[in-house]
PDB file of N, CA and C in Angstrom:
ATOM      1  N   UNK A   1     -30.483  44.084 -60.521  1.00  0.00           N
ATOM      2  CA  UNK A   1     -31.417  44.134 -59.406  1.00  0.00           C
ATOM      3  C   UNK A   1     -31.256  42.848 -58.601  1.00  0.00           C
ATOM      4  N   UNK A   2     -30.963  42.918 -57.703  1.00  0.00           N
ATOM      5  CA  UNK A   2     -30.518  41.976 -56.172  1.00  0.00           C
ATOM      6  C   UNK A   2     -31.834  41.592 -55.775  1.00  0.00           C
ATOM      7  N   UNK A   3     -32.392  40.342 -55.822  1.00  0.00           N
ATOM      8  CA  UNK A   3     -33.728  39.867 -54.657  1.00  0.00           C
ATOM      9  C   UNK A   3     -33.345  38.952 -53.594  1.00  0.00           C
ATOM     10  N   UNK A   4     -33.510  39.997 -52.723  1.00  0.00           N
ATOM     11  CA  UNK A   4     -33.340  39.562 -51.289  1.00  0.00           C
ATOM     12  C   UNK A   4     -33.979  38.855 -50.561  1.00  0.00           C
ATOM     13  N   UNK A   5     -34.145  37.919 -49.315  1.00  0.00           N
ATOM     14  CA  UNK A   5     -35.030  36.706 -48.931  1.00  0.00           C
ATOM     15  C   UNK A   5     -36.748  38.272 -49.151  1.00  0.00           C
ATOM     16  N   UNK A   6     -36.403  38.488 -48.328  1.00  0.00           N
ATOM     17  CA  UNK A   6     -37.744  39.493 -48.368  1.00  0.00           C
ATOM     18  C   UNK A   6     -38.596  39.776 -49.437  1.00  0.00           C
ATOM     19  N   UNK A   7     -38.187  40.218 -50.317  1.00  0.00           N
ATOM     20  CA  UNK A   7     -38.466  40.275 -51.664  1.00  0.00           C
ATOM     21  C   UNK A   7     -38.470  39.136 -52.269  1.00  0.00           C
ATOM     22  N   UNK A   8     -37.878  38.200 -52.508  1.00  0.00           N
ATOM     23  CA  UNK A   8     -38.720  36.353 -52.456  1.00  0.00           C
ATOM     24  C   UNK A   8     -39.730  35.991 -51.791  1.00  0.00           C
ATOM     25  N   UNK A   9     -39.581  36.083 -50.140  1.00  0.00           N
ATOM     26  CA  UNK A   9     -40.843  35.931 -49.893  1.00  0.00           C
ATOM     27  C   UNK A   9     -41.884  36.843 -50.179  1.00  0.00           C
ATOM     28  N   UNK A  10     -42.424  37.972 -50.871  1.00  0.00           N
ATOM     29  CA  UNK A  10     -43.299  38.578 -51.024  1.00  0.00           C
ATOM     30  C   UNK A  10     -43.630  37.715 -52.812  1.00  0.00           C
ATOM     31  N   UNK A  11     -42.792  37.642 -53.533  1.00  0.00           N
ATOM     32  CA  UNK A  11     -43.034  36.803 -55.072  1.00  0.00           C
ATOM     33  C   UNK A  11     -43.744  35.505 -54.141  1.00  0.00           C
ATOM     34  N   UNK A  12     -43.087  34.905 -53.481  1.00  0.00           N
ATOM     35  CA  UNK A  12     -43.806  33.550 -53.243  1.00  0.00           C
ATOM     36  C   UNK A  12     -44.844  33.757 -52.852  1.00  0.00           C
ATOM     37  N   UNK A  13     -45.535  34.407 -52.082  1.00  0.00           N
ATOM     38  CA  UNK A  13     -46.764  35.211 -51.165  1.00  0.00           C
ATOM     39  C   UNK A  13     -47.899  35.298 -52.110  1.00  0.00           C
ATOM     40  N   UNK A  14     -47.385  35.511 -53.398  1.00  0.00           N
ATOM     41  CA  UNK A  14     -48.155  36.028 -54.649  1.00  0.00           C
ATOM     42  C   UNK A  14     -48.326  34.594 -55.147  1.00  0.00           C
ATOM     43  N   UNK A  15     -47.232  34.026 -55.162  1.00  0.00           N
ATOM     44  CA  UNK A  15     -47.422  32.919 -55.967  1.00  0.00           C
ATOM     45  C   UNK A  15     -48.649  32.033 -55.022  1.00  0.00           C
ATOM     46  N   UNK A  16     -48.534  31.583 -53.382  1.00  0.00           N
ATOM     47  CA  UNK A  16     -49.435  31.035 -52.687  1.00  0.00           C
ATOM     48  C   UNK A  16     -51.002  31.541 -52.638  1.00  0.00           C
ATOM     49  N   UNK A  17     -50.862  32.468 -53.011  1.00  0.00           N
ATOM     50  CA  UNK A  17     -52.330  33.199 -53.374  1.00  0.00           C
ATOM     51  C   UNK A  17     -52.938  32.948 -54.645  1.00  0.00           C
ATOM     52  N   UNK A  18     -52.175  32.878 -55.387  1.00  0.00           N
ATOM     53  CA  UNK A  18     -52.975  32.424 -56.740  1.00  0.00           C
ATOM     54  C   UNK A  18     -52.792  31.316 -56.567  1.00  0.00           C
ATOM     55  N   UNK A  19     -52.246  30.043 -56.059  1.00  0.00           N
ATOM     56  CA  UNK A  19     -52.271  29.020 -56.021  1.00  0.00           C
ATOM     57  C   UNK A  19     -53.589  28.557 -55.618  1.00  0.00           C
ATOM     58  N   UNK A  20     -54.069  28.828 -54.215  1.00  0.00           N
ATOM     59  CA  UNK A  20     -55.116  28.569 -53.578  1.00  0.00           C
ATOM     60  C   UNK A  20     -56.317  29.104 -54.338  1.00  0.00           C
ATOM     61  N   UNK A  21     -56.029  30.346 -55.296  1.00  0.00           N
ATOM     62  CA  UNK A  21     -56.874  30.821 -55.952  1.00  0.00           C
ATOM     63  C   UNK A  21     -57.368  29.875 -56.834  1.00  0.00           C
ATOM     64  N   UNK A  22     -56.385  29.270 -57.366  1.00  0.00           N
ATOM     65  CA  UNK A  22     -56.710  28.154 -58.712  1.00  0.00           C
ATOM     66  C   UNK A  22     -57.404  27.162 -58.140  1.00  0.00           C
ATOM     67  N   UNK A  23     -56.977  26.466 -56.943  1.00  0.00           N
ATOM     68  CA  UNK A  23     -57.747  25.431 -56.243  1.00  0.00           C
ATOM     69  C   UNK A  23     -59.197  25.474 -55.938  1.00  0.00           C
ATOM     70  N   UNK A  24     -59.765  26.820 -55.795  1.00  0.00           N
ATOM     71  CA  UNK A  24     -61.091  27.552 -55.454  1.00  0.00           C
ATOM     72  C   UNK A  24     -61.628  27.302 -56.565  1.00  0.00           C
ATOM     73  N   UNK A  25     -60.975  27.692 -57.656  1.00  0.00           N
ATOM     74  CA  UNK A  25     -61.429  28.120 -59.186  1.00  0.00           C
ATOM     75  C   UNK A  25     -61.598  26.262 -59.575  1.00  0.00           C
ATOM     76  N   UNK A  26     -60.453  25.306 -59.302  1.00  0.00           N
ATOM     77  CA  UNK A  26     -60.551  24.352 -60.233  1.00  0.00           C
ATOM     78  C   UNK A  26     -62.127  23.349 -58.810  1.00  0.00           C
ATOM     79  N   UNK A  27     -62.246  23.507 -57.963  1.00  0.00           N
ATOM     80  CA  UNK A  27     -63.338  23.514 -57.089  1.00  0.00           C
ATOM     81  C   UNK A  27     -64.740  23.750 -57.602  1.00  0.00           C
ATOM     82  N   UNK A  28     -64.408  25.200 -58.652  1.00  0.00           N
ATOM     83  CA  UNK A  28     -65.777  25.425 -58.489  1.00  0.00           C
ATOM     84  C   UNK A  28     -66.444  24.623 -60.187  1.00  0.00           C
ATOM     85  N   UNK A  29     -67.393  24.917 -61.314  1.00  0.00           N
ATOM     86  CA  UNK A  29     -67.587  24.816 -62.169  1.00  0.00           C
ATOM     87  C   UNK A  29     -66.895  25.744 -63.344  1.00  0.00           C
ATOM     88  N   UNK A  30     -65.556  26.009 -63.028  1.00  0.00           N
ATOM     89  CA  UNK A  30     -64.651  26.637 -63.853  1.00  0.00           C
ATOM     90  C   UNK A  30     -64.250  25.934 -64.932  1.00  0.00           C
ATOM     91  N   UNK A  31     -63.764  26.112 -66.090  1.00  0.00           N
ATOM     92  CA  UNK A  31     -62.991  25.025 -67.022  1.00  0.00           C
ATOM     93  C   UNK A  31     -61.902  24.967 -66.268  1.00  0.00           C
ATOM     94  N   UNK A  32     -60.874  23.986 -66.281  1.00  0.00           N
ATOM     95  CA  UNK A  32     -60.092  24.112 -65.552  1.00  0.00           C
ATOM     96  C   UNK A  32     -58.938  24.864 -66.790  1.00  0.00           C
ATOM     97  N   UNK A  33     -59.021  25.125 -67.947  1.00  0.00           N
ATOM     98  CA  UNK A  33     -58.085  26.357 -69.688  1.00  0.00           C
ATOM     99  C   UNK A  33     -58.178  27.024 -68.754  1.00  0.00           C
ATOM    100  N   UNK A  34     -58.979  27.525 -68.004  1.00  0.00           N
ATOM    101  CA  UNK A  34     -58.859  29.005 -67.754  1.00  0.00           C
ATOM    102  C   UNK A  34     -58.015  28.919 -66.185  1.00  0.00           C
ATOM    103  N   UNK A  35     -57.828  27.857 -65.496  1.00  0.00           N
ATOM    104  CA  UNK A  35     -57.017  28.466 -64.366  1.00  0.00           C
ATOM    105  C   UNK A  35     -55.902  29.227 -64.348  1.00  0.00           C
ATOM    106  N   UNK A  36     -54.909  28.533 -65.268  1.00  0.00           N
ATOM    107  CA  UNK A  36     -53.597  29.438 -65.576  1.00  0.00           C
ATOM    108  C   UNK A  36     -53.876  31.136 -65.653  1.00  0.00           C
ATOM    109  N   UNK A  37     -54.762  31.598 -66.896  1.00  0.00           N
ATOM    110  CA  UNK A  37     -55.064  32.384 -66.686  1.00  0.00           C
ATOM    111  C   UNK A  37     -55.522  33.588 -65.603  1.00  0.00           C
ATOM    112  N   UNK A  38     -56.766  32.656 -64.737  1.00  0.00           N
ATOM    113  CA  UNK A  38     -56.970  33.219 -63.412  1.00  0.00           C
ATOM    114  C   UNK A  38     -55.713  33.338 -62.674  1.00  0.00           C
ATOM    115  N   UNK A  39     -54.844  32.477 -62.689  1.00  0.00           N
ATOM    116  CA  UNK A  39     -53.474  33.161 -61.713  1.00  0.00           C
ATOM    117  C   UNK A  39     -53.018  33.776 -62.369  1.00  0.00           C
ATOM    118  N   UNK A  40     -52.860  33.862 -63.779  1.00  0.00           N
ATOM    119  CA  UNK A  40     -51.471  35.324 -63.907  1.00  0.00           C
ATOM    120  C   UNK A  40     -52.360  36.129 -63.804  1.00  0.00           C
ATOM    121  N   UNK A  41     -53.743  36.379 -64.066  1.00  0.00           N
ATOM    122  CA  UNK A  41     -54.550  37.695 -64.217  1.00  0.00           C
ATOM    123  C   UNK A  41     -54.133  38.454 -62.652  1.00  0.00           C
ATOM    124  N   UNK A  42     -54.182  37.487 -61.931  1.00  0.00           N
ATOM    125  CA  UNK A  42     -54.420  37.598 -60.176  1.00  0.00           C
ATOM    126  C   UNK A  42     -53.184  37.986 -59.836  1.00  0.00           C
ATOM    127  N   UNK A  43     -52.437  37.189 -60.381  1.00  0.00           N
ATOM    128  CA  UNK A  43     -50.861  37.709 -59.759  1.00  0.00           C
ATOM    129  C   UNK A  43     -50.461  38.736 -60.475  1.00  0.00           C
ATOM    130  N   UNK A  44     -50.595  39.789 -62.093  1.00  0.00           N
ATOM    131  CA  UNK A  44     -50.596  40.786 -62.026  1.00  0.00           C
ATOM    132  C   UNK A  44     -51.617  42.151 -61.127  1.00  0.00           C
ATOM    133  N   UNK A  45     -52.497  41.401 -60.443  1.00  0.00           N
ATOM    134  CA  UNK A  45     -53.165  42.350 -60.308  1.00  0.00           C
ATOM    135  C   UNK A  45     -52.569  42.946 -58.976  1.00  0.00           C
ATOM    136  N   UNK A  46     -52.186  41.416 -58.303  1.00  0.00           N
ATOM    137  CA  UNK A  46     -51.756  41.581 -56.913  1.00  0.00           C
ATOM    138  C   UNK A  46     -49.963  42.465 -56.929  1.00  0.00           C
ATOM    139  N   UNK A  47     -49.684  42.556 -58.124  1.00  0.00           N
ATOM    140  CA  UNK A  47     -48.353  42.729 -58.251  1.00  0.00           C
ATOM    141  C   UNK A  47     -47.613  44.378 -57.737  1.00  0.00           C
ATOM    142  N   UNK A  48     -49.296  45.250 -58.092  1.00  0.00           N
ATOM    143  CA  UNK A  48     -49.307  46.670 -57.953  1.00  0.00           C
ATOM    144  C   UNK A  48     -49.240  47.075 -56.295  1.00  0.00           C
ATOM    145  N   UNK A  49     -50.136  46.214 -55.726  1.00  0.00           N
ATOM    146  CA  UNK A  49     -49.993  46.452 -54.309  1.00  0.00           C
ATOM    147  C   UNK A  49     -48.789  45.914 -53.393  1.00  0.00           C
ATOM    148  N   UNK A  50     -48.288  44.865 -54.213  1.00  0.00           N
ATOM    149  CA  UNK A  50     -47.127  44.644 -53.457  1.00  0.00           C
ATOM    150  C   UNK A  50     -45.507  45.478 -53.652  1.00  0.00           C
ATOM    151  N   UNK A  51     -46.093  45.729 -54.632  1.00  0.00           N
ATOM    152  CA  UNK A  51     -44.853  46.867 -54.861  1.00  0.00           C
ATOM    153  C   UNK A  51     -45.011  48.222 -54.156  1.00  0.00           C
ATOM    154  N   UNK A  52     -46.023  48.901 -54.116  1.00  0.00           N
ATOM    155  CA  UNK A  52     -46.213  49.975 -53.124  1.00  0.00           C
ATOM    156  C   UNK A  52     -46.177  49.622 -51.787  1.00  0.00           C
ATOM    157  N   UNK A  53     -46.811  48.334 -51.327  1.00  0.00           N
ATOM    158  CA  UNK A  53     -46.773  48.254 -49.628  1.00  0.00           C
ATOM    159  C   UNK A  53     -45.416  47.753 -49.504  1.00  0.00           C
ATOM    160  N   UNK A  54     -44.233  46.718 -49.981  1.00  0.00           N
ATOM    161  CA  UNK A  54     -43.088  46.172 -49.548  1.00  0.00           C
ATOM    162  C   UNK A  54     -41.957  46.473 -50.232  1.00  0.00           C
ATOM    163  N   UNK A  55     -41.175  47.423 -49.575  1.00  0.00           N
ATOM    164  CA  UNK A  55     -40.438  48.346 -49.544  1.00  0.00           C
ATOM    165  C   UNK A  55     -39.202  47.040 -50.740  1.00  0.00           C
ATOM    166  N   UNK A  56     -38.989  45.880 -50.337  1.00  0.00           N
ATOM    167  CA  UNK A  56     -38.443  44.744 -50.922  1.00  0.00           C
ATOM    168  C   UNK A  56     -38.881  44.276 -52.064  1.00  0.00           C
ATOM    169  N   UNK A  57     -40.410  45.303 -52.404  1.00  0.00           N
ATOM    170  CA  UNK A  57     -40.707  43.625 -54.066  1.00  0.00           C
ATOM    171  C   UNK A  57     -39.494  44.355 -54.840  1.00  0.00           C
ATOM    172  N   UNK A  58     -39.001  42.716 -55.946  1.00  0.00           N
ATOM    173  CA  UNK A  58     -38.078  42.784 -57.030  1.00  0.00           C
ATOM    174  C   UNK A  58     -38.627  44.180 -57.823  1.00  0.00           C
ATOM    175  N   UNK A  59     -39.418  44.553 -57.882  1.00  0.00           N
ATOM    176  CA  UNK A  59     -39.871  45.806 -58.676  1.00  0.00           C
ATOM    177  C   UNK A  59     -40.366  47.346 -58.545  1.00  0.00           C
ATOM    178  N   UNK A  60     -39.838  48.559 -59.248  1.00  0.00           N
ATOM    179  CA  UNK A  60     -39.901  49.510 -58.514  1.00  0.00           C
ATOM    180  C   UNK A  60     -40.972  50.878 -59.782  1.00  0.00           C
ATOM    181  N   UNK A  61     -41.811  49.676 -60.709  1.00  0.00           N
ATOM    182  CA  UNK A  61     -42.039  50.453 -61.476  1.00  0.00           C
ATOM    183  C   UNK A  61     -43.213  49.850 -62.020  1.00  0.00           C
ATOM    184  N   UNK A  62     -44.462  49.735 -62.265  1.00  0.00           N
ATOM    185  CA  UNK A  62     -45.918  49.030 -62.236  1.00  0.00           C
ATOM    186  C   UNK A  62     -45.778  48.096 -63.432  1.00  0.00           C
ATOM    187  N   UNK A  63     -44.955  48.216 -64.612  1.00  0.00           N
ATOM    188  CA  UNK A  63     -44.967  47.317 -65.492  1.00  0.00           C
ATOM    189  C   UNK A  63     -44.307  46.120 -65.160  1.00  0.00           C
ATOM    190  N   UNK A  64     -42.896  46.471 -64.559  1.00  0.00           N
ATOM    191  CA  UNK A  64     -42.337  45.047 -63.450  1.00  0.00           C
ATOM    192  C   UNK A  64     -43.298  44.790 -62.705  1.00  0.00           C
ATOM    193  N   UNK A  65     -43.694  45.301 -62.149  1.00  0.00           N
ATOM    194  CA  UNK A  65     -44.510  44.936 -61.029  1.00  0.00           C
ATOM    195  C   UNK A  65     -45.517  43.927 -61.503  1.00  0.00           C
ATOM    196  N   UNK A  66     -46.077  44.009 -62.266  1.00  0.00           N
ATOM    197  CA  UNK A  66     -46.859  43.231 -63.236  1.00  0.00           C
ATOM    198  C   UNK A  66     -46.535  42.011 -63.587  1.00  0.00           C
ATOM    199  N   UNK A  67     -45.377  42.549 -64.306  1.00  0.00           N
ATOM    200  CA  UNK A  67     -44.634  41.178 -64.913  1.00  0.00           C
ATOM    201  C   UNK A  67     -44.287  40.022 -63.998  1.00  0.00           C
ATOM    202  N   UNK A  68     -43.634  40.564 -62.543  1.00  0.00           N
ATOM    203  CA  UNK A  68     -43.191  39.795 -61.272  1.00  0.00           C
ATOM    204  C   UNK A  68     -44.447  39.221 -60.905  1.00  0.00           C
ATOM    205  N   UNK A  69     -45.860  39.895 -60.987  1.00  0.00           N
ATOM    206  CA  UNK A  69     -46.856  39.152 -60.418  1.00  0.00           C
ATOM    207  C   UNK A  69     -47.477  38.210 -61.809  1.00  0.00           C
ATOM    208  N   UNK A  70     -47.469  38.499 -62.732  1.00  0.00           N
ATOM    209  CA  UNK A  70     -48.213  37.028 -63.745  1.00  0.00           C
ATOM    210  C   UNK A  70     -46.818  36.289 -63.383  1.00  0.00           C
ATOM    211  N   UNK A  71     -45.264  36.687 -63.551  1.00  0.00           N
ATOM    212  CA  UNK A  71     -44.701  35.203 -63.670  1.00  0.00           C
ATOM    213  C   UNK A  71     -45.273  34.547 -62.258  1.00  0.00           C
ATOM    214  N   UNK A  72     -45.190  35.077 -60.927  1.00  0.00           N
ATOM    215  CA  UNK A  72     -45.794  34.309 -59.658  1.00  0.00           C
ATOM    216  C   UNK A  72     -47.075  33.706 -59.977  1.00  0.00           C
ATOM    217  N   UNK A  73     -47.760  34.448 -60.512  1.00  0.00           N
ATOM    218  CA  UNK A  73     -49.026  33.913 -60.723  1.00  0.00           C
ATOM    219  C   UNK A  73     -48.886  32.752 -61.561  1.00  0.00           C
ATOM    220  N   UNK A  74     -48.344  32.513 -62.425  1.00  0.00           N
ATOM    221  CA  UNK A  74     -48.417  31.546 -63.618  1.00  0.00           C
ATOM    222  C   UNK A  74     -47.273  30.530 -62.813  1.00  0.00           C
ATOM    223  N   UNK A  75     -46.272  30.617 -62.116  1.00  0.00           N
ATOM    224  CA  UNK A  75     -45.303  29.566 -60.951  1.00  0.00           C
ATOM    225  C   UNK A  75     -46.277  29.210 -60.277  1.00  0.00           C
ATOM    226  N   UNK A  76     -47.855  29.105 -59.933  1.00  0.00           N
ATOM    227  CA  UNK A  76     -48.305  28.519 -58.986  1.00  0.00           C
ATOM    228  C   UNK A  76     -49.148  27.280 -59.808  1.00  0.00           C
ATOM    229  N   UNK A  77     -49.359  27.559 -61.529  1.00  0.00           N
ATOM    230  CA  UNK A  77     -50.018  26.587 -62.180  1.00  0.00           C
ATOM    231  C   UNK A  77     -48.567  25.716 -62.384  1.00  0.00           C
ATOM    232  N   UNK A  78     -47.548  26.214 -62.620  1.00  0.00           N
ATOM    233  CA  UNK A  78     -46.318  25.123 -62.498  1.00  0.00           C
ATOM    234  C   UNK A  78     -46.476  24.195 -61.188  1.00  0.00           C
ATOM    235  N   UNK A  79     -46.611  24.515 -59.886  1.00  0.00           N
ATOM    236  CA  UNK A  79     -46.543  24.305 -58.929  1.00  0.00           C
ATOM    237  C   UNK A  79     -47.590  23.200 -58.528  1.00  0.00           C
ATOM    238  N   UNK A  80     -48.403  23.488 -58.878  1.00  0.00           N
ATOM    239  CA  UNK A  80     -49.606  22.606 -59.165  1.00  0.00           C
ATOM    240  C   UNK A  80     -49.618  20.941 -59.777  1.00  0.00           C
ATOM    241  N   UNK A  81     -48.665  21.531 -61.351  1.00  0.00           N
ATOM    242  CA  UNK A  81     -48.374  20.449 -61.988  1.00  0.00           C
ATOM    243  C   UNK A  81     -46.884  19.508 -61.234  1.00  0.00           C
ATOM    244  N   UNK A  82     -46.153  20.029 -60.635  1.00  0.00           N
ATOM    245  CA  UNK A  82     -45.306  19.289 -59.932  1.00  0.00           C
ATOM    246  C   UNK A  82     -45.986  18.519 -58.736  1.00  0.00           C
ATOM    247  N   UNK A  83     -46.702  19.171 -58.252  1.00  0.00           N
ATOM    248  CA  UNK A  83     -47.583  18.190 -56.838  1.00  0.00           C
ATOM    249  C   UNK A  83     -48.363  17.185 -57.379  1.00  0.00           C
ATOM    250  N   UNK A  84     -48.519  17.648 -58.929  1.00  0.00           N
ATOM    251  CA  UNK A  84     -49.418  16.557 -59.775  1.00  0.00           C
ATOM    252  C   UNK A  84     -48.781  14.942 -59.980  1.00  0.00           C
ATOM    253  N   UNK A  85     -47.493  15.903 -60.158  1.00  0.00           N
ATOM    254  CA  UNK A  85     -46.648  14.375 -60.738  1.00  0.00           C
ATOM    255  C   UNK A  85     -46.277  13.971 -60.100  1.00  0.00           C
ATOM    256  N   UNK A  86     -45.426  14.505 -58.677  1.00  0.00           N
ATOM    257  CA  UNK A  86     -45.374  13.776 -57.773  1.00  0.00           C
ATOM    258  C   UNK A  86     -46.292  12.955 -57.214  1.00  0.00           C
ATOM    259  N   UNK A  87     -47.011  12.796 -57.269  1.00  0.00           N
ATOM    260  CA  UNK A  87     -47.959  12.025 -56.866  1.00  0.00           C
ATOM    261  C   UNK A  87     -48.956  11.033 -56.950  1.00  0.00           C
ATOM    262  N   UNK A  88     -48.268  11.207 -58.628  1.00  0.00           N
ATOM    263  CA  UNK A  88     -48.914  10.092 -59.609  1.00  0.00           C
ATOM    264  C   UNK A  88     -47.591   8.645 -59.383  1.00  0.00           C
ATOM    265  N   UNK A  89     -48.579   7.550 -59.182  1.00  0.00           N
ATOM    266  CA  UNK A  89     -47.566   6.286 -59.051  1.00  0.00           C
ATOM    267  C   UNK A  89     -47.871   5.493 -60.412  1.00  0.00           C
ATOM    268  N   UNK A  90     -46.596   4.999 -61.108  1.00  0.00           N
ATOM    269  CA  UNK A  90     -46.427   4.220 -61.978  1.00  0.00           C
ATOM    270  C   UNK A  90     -46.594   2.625 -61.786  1.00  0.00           C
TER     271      UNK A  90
END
């Protein structure tokens, strides 16, 4: 299976959504254990609709579809931790 810019940008799309999601979540009185969670939950959930609306997601079958949205979802708590470290000065 070939992923094409299109179909990247729709994984990343997923991934920027749970990202901001986590930021809301680590914002509010959330533990912050549970953010990871809140994004893959989010990015499988989001995973179903993006596979039916974009003719491009990497996936053509709801269990990929799934899978493509927790790994996005769970790349945005990675994502997180890289802006973390970058940014920490020694």
């Amino acid at each position: 299976m070939e992923m094409n810019s299109i179909g990247m940008a729709t994984v990343v799309a997923i991934t920027v959504i749970c990202y901001l999601a986590g930021e809301i979540a680590k914002a509010s009185s959330l533990e912050n254990k549970w953010i990871p969670c809140l994004c893959g939950v989010l990015g499988g959930v989001l995973g179903i609709p993006a596979m039916n609306l974009m003719a491009d997601f990497p996936a053509s079958d709801p269990v990929t579809a799934v899978a493509v949205g927790i790994a996005s979802g769970l790349a945005a708590t990675g994502v997180n931790q890289v802006i973390k470290q970058l940014g920490k000065t020694e």
